[in-house]
Protein backbone atom coordinates (compact mmCIF):
# COMPACT_ATOMS: atom_id res chain seq x y z
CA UNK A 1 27.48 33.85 -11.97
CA UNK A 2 24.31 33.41 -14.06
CA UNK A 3 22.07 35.88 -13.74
CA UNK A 4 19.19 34.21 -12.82
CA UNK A 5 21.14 32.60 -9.48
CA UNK A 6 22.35 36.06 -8.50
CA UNK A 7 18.75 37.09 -8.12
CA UNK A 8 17.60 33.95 -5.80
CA UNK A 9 20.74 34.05 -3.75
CA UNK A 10 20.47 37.55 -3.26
CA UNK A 11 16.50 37.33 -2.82
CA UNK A 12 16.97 34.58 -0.35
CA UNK A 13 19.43 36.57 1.58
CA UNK A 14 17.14 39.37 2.25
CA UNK A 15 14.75 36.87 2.76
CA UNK A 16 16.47 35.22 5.55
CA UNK A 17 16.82 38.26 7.30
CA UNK A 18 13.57 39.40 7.33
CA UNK A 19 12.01 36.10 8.62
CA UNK A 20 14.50 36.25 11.78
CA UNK A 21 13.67 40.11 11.91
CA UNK A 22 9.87 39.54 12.28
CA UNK A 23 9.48 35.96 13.38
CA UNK A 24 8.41 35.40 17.24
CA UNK A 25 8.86 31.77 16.99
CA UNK A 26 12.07 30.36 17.91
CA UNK A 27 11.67 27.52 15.12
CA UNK A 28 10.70 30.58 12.20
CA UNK A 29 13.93 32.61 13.55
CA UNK A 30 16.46 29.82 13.16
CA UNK A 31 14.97 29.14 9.41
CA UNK A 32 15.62 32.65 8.93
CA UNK A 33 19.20 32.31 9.84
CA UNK A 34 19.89 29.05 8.28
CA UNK A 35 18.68 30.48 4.94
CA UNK A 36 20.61 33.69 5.66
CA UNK A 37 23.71 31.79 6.04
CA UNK A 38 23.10 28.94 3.03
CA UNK A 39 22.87 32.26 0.79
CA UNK A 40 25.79 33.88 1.41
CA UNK A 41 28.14 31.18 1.22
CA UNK A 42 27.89 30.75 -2.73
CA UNK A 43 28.77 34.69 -2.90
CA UNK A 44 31.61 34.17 -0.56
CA UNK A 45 33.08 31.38 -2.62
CA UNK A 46 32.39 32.83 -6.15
CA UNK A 47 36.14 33.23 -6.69
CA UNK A 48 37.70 30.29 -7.40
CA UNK A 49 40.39 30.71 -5.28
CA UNK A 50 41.43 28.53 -1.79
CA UNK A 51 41.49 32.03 0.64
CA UNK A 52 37.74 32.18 -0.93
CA UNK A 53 37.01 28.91 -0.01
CA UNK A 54 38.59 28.95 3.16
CA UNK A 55 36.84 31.76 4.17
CA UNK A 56 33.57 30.30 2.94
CA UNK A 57 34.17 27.01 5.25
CA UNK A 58 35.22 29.23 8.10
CA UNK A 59 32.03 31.16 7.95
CA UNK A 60 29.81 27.97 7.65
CA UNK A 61 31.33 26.15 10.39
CA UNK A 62 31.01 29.19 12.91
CA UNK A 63 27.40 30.12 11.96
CA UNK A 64 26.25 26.79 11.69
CA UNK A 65 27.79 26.06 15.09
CA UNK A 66 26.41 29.31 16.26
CA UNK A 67 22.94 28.40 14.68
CA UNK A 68 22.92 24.76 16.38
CA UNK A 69 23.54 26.77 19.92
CA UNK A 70 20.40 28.96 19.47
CA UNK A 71 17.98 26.01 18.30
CA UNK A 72 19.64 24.01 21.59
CA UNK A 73 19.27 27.06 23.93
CA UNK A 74 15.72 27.57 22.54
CA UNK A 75 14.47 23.76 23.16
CA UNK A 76 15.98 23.62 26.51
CA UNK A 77 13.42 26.98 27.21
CA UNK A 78 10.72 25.17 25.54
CA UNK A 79 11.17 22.12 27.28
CA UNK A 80 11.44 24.02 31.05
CA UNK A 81 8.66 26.83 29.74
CA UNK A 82 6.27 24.91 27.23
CA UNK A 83 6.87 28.33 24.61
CA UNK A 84 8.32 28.60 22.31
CA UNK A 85 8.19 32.48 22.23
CA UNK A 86 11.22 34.25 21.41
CA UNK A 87 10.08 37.21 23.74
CA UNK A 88 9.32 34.05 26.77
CA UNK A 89 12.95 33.17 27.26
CA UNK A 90 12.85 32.31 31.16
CA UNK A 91 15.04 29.88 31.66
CA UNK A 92 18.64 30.94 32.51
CA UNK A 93 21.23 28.00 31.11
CA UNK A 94 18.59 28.93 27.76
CA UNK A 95 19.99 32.50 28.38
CA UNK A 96 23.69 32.19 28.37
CA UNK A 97 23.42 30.08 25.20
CA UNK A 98 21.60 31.87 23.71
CA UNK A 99 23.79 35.11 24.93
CA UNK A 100 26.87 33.19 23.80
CA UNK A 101 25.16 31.88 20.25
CA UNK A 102 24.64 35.69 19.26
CA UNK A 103 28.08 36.73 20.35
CA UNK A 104 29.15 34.15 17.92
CA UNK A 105 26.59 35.22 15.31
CA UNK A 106 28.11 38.90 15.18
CA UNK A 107 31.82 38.30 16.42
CA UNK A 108 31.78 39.79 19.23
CA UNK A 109 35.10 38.68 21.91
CA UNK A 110 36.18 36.35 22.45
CA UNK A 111 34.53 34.48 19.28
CA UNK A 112 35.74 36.93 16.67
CA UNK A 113 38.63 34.89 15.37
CA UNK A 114 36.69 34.13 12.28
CA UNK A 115 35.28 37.66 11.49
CA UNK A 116 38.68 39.18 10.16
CA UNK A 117 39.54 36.07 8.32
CA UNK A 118 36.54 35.57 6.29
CA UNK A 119 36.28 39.47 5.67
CA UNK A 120 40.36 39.28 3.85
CA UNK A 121 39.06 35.74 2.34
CA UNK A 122 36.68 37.48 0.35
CA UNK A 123 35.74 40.23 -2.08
CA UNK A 124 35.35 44.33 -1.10
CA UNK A 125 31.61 43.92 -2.14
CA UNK A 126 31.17 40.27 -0.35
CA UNK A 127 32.88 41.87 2.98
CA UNK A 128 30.38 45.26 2.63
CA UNK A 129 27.62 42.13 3.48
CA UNK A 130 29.11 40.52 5.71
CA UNK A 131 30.00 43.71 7.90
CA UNK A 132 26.54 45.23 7.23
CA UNK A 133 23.84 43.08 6.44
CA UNK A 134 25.19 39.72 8.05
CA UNK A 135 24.57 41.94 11.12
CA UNK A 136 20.77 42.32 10.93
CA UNK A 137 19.19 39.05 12.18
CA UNK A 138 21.56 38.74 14.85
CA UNK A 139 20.93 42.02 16.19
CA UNK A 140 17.31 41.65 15.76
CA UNK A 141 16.91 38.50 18.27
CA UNK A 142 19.42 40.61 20.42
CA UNK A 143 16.66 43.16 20.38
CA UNK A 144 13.97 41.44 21.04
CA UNK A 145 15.30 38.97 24.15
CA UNK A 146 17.57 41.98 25.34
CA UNK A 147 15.16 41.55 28.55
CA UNK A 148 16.59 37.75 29.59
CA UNK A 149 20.24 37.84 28.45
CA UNK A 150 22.80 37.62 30.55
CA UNK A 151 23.51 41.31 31.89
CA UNK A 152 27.28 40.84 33.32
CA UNK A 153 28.12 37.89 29.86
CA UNK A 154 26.93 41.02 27.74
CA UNK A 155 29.14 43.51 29.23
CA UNK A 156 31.83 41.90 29.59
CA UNK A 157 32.22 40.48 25.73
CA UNK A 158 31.36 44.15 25.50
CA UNK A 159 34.28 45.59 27.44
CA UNK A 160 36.93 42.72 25.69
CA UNK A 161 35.35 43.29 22.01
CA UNK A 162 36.34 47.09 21.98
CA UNK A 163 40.01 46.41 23.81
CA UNK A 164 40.70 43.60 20.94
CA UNK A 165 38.91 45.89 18.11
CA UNK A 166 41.44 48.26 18.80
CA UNK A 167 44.43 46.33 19.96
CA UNK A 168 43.89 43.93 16.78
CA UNK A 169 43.79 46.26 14.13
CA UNK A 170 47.05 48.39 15.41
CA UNK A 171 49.21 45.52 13.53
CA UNK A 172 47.22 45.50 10.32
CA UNK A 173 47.63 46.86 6.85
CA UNK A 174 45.23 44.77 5.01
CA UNK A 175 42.11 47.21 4.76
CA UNK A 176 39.06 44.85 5.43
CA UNK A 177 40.92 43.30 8.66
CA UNK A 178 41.34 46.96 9.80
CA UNK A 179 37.49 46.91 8.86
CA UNK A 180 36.57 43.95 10.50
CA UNK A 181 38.69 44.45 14.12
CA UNK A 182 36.76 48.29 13.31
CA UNK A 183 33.16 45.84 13.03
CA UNK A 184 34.20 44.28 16.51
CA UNK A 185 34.93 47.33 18.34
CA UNK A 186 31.43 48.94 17.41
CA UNK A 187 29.16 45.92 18.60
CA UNK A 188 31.39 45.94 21.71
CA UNK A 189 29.99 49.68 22.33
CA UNK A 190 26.57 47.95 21.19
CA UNK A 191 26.68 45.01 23.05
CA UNK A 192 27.53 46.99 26.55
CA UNK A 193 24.54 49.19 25.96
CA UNK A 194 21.72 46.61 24.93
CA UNK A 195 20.82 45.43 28.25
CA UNK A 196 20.80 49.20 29.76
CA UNK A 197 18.96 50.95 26.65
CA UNK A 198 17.90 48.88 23.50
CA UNK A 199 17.40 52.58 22.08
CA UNK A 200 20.52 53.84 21.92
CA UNK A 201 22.06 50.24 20.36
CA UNK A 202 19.62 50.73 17.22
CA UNK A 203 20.65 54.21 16.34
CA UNK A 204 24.66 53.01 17.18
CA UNK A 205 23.28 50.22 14.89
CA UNK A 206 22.06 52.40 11.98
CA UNK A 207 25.13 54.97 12.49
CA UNK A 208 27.33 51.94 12.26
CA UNK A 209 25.57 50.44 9.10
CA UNK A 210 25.93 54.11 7.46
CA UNK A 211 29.85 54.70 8.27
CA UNK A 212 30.82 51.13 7.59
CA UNK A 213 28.93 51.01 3.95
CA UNK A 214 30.04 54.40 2.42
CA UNK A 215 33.76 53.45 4.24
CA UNK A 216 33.28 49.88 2.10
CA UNK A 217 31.84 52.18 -0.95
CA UNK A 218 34.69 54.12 -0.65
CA UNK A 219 37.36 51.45 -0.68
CA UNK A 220 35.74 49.85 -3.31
CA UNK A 221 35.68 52.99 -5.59
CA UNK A 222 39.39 53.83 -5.46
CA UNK A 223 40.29 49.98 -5.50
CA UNK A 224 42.20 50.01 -2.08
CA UNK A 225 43.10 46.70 -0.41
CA UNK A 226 45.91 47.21 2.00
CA UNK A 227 46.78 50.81 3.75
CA UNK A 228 50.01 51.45 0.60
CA UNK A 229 46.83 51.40 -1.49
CA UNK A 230 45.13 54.14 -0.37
CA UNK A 231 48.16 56.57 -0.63
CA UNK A 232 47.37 56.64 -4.39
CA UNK A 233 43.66 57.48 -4.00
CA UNK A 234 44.22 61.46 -4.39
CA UNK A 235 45.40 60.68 -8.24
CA UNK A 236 41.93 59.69 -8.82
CA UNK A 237 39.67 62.42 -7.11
CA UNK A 238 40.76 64.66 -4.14
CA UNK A 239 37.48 65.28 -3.27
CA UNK A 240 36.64 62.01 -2.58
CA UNK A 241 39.95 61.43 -1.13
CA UNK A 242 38.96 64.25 1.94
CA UNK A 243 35.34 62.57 2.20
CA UNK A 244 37.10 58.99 2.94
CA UNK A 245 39.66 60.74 5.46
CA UNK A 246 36.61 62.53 7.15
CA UNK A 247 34.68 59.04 7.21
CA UNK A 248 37.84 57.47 8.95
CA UNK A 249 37.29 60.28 11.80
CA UNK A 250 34.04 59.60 12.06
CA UNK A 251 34.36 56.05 12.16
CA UNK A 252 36.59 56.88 15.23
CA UNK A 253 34.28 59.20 17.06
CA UNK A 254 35.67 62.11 16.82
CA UNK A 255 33.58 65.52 17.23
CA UNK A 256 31.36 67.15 15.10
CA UNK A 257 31.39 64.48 12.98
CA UNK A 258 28.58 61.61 13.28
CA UNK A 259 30.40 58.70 14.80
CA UNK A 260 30.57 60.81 18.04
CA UNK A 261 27.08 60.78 18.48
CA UNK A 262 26.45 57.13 19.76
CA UNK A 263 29.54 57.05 22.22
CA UNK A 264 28.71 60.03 23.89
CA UNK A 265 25.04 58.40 24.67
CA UNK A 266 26.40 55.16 25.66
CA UNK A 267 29.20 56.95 27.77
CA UNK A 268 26.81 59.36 29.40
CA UNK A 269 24.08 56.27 29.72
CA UNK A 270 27.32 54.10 31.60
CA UNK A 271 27.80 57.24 33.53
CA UNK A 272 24.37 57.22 34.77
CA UNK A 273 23.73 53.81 36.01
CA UNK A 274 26.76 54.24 37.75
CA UNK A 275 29.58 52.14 35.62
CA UNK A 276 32.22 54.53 35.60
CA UNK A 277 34.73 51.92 35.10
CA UNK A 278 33.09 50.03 32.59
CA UNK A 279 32.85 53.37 30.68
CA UNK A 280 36.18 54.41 31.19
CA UNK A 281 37.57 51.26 29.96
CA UNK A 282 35.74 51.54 26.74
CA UNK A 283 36.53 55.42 25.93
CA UNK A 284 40.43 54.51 26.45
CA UNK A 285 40.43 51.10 24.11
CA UNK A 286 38.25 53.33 21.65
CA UNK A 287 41.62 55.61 21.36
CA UNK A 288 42.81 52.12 19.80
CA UNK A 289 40.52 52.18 17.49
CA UNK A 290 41.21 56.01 16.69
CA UNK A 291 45.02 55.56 16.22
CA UNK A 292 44.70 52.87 12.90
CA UNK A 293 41.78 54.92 11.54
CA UNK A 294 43.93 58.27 12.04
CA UNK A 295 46.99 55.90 10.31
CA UNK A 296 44.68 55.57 7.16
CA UNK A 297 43.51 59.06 7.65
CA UNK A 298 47.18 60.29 7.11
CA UNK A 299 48.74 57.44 4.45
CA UNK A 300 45.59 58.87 2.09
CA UNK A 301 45.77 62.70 2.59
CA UNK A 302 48.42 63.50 3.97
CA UNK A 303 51.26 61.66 2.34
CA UNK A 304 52.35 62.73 -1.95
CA UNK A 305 52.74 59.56 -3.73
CA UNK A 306 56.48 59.57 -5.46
CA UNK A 307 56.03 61.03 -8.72
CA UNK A 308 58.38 58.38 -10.76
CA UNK A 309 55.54 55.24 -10.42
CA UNK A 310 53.96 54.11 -13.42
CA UNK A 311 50.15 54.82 -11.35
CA UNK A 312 50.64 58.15 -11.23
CA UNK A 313 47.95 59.30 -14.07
CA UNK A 314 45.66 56.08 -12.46
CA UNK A 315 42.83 58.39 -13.16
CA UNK A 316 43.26 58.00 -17.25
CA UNK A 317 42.65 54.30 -17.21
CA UNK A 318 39.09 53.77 -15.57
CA UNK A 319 37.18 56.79 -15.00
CA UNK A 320 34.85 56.09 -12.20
CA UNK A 321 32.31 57.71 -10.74
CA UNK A 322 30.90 57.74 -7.09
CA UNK A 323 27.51 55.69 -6.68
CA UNK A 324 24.69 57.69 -5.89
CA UNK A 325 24.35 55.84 -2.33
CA UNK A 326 27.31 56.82 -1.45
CA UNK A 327 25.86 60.25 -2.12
CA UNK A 328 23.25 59.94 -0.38
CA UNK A 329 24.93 58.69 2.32
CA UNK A 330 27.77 60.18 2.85
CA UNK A 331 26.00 63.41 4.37
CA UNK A 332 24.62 61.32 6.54
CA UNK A 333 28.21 59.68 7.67
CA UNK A 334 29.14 63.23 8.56
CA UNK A 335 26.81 65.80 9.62
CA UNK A 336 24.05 64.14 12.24
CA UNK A 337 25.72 64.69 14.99
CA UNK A 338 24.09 68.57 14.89
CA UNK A 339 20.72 67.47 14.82
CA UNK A 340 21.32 64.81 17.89
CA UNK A 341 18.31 66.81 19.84
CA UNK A 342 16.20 65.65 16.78
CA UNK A 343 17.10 61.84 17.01
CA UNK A 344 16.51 61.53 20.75
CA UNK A 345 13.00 62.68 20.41
C-alpha cells in the first residue's frame, strides 16, 4: 500500500475514534463511527485474497447495520425529546436500540457471529485493531449513556457473552478465533458491570486493551497462527516463550497476575448489589475461558518440539527482536495486580 494512503487511512481511523470519543451530539458520534469503519475496511482487505474480502464484507455489513440502528434509535429520542444529546437519551424503545446497536458494535452475545470470522479473515496486525482499537468508540457511547441503557438487556448479553467466550473457543485451534471468543468473554465481564459501576468497566477496559495487545504482539513476533504453531516458539527465545505463557494466565485471571484484578472487582461489586447468581454464573463460564488459554499455555512451554523437523534452528533464519511496546507493556500485563490499592484511589 502506498505510503501516502497508509497515513490517511490510519489518520482517519484514529480520527474516527476520537470524534465518537468526545462528541455529545448524536449526529457528530455516528460520523465518528462511519469514518471509523470506512477506514478500516481497506486494511482489512489489503490481501488480495477471498477470506480477506469476506471478512471485509462481513465487517461492513454488521457495522453499517449496527451504525444505521444507533442513528434510528437516536432520531426516535430526538423526535420524542427534541435533543439530540447523547447524555439526554430518555426515551426507552431509543434505549434498547441503542443497547442492542452497541452490542453489535463490540460483539457482544448473541451478535458475535461476525467477530471470530473477520478476526481469522484477516492479518495478526489487522486483528490487533480490530480487538483493541475497534473497541474504543463503542465503549465510549457505552460510557457515556451507561445511565439509560437497558439494565436487565445489558446483563444478560453479559451473562451469555462470557458462557459462549468460553464454550466457543474450547473447539478452536486457530489462534485469533481463540482471541476473538477470548475478546467476547471480556466485554461480557464489561458489559455486566457498566450499568452497576462505569469505573470498574474502564480499568477492565484498559487491562483488557494491555493483555490483548502484548498477547497479539506476541503472536505476531514468533509468527503463530494456529495452537501447533506455538509449540515451536521456544526455538526462537525461551524467554519470551515464559512471558507469552504468563500472559495466557493472565488473560485467564488467574492470581497474582494482572488479569485477576478486574474480576475480583466485578465479582465482589455483583456480590454487593446482591447478584450472587449472576456472579456465580460468570466465575464458572470464566473457567471456560481458563481451560483454552491453559491449552496454549501448555502446547508452548510445556511440550519439546520433535527434534527431526526441518524448523528446529527457526531462530537462524529471521532474527527478531521484541518491540519496545511490548516492553513496556508487558510489565504492565503482569504485575498490577500488587498495586490494586493504588488504582482504586
Amino acid at each position: 500500500m502506498n505510503p501516502l494512503t497508509s497515513t490517511t487511512i490510519i489518520t482517519s481511523l484514529a480520527t474516527g475514534t476520537i470524534i465518537t470519543s468526545t462528541s455529545y451530539h448524536w449526529m457528530m458520534a455516528w460520523i465518528g463511527l462511519e469514518m471509523n469503519t470506512l477506514s478500516i475496511l481497506p486494511i482489512i482487505s489489503k490481501q488480495h485474497h477471498p477470506r480477506a474480502t469476506e471478512a471485509a464484507t462481513k465487517y461492513f455489513l454488521t457495522q453499517s447495520a449496527a451504525s444505521a440502528l444507533i442513528l434510528f434509535s437516536s432520531t426516535i429520542n430526538a423526535w420524542k425529546s427534541g435533543t439530540w444529546d447523547i447524555t439526554q437519551m430518555t426515551d426507552p424503545t431509543s434505549n434498547i436500540l441503542l443497547t442492542s446497536a452497541l452490542a453489535m458494535k463490540l460483539g457482544l452475545a448473541p451478535m458475535h457471529f461476525w467477530l471470530p470470522e473477520v478476526l481469522q479473515g484477516s492479518t495478526m496486525k489487522t486483528a490487533l485493531i480490530i480487538a483493541t482499537w475497534q473497541k474504543l468508540a463503542p465503549m465510549a457511547l457505552m460510557i457515556m449513556t451507561a445511565n439509560n441503557l437497558s439494565p436487565t438487556i445489558l446483563i444478560s448479553m453479559g451473562i451469555l457473552s462470557t458462557i459462549i467466550g468460553g464454550w466457543g473457543g474450547l473447539n478452536q485451534t486457530q489462534l485469533r478465533k481463540i482471541m476473538a471468543y477470548s475478546s467476547i468473554a471480556h466485554l461480557g465481564w464489561m458489559a455486566s458491570i457498566s450499568v452497576i459501576l462505569t469505573d470498574i468497566m474502564i480499568l477492565n477496559l484498559a487491562l483488557y486493551l494491555i493483555m490483548t495487545t502484548s498477547m497479539f504482539l506476541m503472536l505476531i513476533w514468533s509468527k503463530s497462527k494456529t495452537i501447533q504453531d506455538t509449540t515451536m516458539s521456544w526455538t526462537t527465545s525461551p524467554t519470551m516463550t515464559i512471558m507469552m505463557m504468563l500472559t495466557l494466565l493472565s488473560l485467564g485471571g488467574l492470581p497474582p497476575l494482572t488479569g485477576f484484578l478486574p474480576k475480583w472487582l466485578i465479582l465482589e461489586e455483583l456480590t454487593m448489589q446482591n447478584m450472587t447468581t449472576t456472579a456465580t454464573i460468570m466465575a464458572l463460564s470464566s473457567l471456560l475461558s481458563l481451560y483454552f488459554y491453559l491449552r496454549i499455555a501448555y502446547t508452548t512451554t510445556l511440550t519439546t518440539a520433535p527434534n527431526m523437523m526441518t524448523t528446529k534452528y527457526k531462530w537462524r533464519f529471521k532474527p527478531t527482536s521484541p518491540s519496545t511496546l511490548l516492553t513496556m507493556i508487558l510489565p504492565m500485563t503482569l504485575w498490577i495486580l500488587p498495586m490494586t490499592p493504588l488504582t482504586l484511589m
